[in-house]
Protein backbone atom coordinates (compact mmCIF):
# COMPACT_ATOMS: atom_id res chain seq x y z
CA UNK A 1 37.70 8.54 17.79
CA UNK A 2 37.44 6.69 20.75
CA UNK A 3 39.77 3.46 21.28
CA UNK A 4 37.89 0.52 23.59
CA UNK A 5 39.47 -1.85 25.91
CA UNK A 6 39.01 -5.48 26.70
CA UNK A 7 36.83 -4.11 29.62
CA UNK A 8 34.50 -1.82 27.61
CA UNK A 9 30.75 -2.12 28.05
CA UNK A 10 28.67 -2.53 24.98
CA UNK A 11 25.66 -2.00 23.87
CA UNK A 12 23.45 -0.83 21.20
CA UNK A 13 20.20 -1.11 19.11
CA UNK A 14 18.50 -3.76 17.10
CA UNK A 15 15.93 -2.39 14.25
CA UNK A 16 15.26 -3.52 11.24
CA UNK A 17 16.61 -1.57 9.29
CA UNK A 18 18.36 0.01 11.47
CA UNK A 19 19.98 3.23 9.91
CA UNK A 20 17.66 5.62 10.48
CA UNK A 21 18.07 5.63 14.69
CA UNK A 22 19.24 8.27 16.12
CA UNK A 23 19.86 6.20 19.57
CA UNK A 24 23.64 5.95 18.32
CA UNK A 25 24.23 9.38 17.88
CA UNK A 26 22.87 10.27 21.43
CA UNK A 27 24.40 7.62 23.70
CA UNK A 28 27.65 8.14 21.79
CA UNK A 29 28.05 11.24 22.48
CA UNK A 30 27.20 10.48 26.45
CA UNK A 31 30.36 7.68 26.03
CA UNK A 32 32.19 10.51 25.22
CA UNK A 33 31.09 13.42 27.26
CA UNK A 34 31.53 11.07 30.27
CA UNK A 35 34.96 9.23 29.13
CA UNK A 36 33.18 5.98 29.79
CA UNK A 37 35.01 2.77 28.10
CA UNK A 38 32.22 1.65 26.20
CA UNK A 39 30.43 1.47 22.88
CA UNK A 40 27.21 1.63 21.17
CA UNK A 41 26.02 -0.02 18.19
CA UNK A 42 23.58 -0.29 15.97
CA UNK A 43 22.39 -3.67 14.44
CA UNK A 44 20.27 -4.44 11.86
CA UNK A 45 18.07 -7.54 12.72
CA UNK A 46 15.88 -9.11 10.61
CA UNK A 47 12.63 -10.32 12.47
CA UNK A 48 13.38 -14.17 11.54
CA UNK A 49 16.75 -13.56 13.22
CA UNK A 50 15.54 -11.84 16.83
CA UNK A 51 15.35 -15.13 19.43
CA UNK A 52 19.03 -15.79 17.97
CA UNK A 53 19.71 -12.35 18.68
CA UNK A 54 18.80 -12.33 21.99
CA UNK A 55 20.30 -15.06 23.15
CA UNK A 56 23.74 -14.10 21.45
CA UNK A 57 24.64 -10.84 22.61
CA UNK A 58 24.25 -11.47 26.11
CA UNK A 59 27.27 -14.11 25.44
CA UNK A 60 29.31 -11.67 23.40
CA UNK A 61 29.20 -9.42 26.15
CA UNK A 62 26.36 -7.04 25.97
CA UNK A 63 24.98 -5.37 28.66
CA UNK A 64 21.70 -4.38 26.85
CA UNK A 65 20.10 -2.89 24.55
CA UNK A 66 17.64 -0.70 22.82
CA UNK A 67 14.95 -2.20 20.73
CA UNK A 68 13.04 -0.65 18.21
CA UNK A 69 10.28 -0.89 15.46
CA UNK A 70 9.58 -3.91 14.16
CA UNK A 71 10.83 -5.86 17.07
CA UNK A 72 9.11 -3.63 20.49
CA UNK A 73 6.19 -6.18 20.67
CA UNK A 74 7.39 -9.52 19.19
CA UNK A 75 10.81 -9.42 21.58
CA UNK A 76 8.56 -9.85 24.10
CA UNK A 77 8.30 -13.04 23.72
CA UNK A 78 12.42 -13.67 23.86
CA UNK A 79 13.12 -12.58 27.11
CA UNK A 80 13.33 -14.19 30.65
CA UNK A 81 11.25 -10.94 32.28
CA UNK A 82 9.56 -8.26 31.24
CA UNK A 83 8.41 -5.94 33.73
CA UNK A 84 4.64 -4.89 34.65
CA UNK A 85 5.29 -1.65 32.84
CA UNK A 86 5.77 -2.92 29.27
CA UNK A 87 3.43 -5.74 30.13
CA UNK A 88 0.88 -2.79 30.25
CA UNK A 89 2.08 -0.92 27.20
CA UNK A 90 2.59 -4.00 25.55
CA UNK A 91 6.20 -3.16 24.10
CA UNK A 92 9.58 -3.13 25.22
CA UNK A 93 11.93 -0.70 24.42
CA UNK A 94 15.02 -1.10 27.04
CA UNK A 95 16.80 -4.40 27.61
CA UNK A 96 19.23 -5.14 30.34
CA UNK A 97 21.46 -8.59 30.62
CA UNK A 98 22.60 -9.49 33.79
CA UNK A 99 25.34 -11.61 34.92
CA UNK A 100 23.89 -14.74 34.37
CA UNK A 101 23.07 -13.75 30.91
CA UNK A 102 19.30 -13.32 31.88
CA UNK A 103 17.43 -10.83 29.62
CA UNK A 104 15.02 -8.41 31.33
CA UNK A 105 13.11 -5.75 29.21
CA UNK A 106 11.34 -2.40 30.68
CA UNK A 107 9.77 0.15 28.56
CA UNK A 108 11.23 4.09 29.05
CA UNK A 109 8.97 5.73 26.57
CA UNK A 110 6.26 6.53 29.30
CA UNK A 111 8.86 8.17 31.01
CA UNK A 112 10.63 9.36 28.49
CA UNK A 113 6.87 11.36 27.26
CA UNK A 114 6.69 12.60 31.13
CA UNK A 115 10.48 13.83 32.10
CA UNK A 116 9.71 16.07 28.39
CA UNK A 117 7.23 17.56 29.59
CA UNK A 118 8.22 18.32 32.62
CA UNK A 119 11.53 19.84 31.09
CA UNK A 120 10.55 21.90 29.55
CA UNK A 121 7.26 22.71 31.47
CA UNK A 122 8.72 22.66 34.90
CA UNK A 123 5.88 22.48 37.54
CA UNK A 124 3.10 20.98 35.53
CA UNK A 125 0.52 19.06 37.05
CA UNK A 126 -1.02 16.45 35.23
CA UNK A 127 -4.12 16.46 37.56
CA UNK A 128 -5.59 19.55 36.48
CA UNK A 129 -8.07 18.03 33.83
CA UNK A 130 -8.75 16.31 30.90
CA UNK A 131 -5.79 15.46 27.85
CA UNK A 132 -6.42 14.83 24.00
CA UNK A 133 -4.63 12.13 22.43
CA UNK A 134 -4.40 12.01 18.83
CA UNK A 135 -3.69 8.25 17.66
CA UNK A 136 -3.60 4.70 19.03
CA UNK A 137 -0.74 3.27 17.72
CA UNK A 138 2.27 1.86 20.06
CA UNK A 139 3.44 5.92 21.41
CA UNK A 140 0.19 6.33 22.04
CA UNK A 141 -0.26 3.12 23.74
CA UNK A 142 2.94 4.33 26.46
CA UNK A 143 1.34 8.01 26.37
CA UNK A 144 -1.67 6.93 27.84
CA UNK A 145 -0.30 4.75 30.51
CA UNK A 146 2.51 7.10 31.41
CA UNK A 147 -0.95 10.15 31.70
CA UNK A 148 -2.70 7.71 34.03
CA UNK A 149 0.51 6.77 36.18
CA UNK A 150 0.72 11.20 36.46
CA UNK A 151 -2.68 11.30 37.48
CA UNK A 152 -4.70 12.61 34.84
CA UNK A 153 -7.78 12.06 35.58
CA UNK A 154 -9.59 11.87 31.99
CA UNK A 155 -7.85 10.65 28.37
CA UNK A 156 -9.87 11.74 25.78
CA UNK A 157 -8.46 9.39 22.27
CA UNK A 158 -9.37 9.66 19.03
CA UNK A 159 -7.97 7.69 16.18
CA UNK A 160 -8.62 7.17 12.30
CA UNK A 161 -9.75 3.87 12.87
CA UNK A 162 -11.93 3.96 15.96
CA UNK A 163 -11.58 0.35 16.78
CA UNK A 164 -7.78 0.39 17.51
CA UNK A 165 -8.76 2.70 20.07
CA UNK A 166 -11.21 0.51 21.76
CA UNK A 167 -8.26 -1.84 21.46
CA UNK A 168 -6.11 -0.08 23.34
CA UNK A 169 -8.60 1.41 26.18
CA UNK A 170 -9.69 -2.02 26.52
CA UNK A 171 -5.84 -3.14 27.26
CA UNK A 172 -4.44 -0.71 29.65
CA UNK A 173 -8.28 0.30 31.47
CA UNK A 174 -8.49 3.30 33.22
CA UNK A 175 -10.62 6.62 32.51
CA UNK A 176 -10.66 6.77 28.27
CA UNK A 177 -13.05 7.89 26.60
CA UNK A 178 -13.10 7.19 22.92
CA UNK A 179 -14.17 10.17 20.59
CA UNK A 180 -14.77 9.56 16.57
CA UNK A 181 -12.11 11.13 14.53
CA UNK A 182 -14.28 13.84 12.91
CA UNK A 183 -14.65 15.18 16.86
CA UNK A 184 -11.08 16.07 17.13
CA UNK A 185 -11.84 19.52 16.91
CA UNK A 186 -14.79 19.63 19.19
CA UNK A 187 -13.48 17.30 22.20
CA UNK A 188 -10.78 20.21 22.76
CA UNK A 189 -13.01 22.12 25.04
CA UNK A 190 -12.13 22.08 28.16
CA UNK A 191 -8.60 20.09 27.77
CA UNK A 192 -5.64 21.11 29.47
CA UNK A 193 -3.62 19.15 27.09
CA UNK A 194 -3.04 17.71 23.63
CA UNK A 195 -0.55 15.01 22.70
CA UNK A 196 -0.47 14.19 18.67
CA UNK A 197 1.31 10.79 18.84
CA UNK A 198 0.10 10.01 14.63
CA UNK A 199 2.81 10.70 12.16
CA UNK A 200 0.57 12.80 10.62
CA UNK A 201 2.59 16.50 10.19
CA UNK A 202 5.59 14.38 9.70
CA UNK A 203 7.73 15.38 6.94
CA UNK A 204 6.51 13.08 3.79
CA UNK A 205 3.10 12.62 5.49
CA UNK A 206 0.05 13.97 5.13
CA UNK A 207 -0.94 17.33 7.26
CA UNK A 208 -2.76 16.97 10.64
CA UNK A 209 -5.88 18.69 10.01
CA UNK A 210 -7.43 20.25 13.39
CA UNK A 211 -8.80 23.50 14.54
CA UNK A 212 -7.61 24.77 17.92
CA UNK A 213 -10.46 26.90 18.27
CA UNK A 214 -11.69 25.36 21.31
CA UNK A 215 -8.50 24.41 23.06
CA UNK A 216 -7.91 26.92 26.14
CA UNK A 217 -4.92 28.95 25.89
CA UNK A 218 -3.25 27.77 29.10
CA UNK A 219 -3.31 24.43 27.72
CA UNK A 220 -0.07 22.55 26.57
CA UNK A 221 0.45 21.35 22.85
CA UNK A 222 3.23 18.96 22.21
CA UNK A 223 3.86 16.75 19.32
CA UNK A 224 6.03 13.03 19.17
CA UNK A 225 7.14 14.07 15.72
CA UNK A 226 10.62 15.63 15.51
CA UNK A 227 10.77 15.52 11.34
CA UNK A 228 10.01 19.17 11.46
CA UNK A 229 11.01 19.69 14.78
CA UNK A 230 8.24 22.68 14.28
CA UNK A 231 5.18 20.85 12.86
CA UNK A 232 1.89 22.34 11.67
CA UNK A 233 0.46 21.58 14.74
CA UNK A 234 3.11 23.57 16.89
CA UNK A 235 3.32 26.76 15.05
CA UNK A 236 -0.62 27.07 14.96
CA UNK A 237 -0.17 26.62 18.83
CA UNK A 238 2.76 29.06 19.07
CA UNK A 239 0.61 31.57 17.17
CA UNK A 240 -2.46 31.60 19.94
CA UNK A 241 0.56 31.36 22.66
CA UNK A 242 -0.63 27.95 23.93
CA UNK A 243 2.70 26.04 25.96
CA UNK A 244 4.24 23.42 23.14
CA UNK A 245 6.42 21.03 23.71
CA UNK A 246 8.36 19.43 20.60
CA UNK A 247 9.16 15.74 19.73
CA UNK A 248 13.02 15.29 19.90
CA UNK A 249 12.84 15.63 24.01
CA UNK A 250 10.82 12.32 24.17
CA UNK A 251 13.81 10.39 22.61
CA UNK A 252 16.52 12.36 24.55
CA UNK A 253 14.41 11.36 28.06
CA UNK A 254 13.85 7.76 27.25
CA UNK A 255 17.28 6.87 26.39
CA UNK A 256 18.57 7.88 30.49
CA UNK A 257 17.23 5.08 32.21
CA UNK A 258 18.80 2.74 30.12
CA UNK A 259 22.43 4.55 29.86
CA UNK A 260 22.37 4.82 33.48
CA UNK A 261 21.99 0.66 33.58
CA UNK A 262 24.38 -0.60 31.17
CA UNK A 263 26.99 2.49 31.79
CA UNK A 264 26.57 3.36 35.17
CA UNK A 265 25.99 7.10 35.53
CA UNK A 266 23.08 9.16 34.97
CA UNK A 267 23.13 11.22 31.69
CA UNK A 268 21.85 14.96 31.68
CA UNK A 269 19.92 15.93 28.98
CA UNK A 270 21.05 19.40 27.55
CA UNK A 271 20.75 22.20 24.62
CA UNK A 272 24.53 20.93 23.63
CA UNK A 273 23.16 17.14 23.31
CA UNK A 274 19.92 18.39 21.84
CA UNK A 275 21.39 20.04 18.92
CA UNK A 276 24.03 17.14 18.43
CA UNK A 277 21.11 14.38 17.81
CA UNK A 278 18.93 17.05 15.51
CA UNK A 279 22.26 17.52 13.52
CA UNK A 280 21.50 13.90 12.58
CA UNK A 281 18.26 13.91 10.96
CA UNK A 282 18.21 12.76 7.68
């Protein structure tokens, strides 16, 4: 067990509740695979309790934090800045205190969807054509922006209830087109991508029902879920030898900037780490 000094740096997550994050499990084991003095915590929040939150750990010593559901949109309105990034996805994730106690919150979850791709699809180019996103909910909302920051040129979203996805092509602009949900299966032609971001697949929720058919073969298949780490989706990919990509890299990725800030060295994400925060799953 690790012993802390007067010095250490803390920091941690505020959910609520709060006992299902894995965040603890991963940036704990960076404390320790990097000997840092410092600590992670997680702390459960209740949403009538978040502006005194914010403006008490900062004076306790925090150096940030992470920030998860319910509290990604509403802590927006609790902080000195928020930066052009999550005032496009419309959620922050990562919070940083500086010296003067000033709060400023960024949103890693675009990034954390691109550096997992990229991982374990070295070399891909977003460019190449037109990606599929399945839902329109707040993954989906940083999906889309971090696709159009990598240059796709064409998001092609489709979501059980077509208006939220007006919503959300309406708030972040760019090239979406919105497809009814009954056209999932047909508005795969041609894409060189598709991204489920519903919980649909997840374990305790209902199936994703799609056909493939139509999706080329070189195109990449990768799913936010991580509860299977092998969803539907993913094994009927596997089986016509499209590229997948699984869910527990996203949360690995997006957790570096913000380690890197409030620690002061840049994590590596590995197999070792990887299998440490799956070993955690409920």
């Amino acid at each position: 067990m690790s012993i802390y000094s007067g010095k250490a740096k803390l920091a941690g997550v505020v959910a609520w509740p709060v006992e299902h994050s894995l965040s603890p499990r991963l940036h704990t084991y960076w404390l320790d695979h990097y000997a840092i003095d410092g600590a992670y915590i997680p702390m459960p929040v209740d949403p009538k309790n978040l502006q005194q939150a914010m403006e008490a750990l900062p004076k306790l010593g925090f150096c940030g934090l992470n920030v998860t559901v319910p509290h990604k949109e509403s802590v927006m309105n609790h902080l000195d800045h928020v930066d052009d990034l999550a005032q496009r996805i419309g959620a922050v994730n990562t919070i940083t205190f500086d010296k003067e106690g000033q709060s400023h919150g960024t949103n890693t979850d675009a990034f954390g969807f691109i550096e997992n791709i990229l991982y374990s699809q070295p070399g891909w180019d977003f460019t190449k054509g037109s990606v599929v996103v399945l839902g329109a909910g707040g993954a989906a909302r940083a999906i889309c922006v971090a696709l159009q920051d990598a240059g796709v040129p064409e998001i092609r979203l489709l979501n059980r209830t077509r208006e939220r996805a007006e919503i959300l092509s309406a708030d972040i602009g760019g090239a979406i087109s919105i497809f009814d949900w009954k056209e999932r299966n047909n508005c795969l032609s041609g894409a060189t991508m598709l991204v489920n971001s519903t919980t649909l697949g997840m374990q305790g929720q209902a199936p994703l029902d799609i056909d493939l058919s139509d999706l080329p073969l070189e195109a990449c298949v990768t799913d936010i879920v991580y509860a299977p780490l092998k969803t539907e989706l993913l094994v009927q990919a596997t089986k016509r030898e499209n590229l997948v990509v699984d869910g527990i890299g996203m949360l690995l990725h997006q957790a570096r900037p913000g380690f890197k800030a409030w620690f002061g060295r840049a994590p590596d994400v590995t197999a070792k780490l990887r299998s440490h925060v799956l070993e955690g799953r409920e």
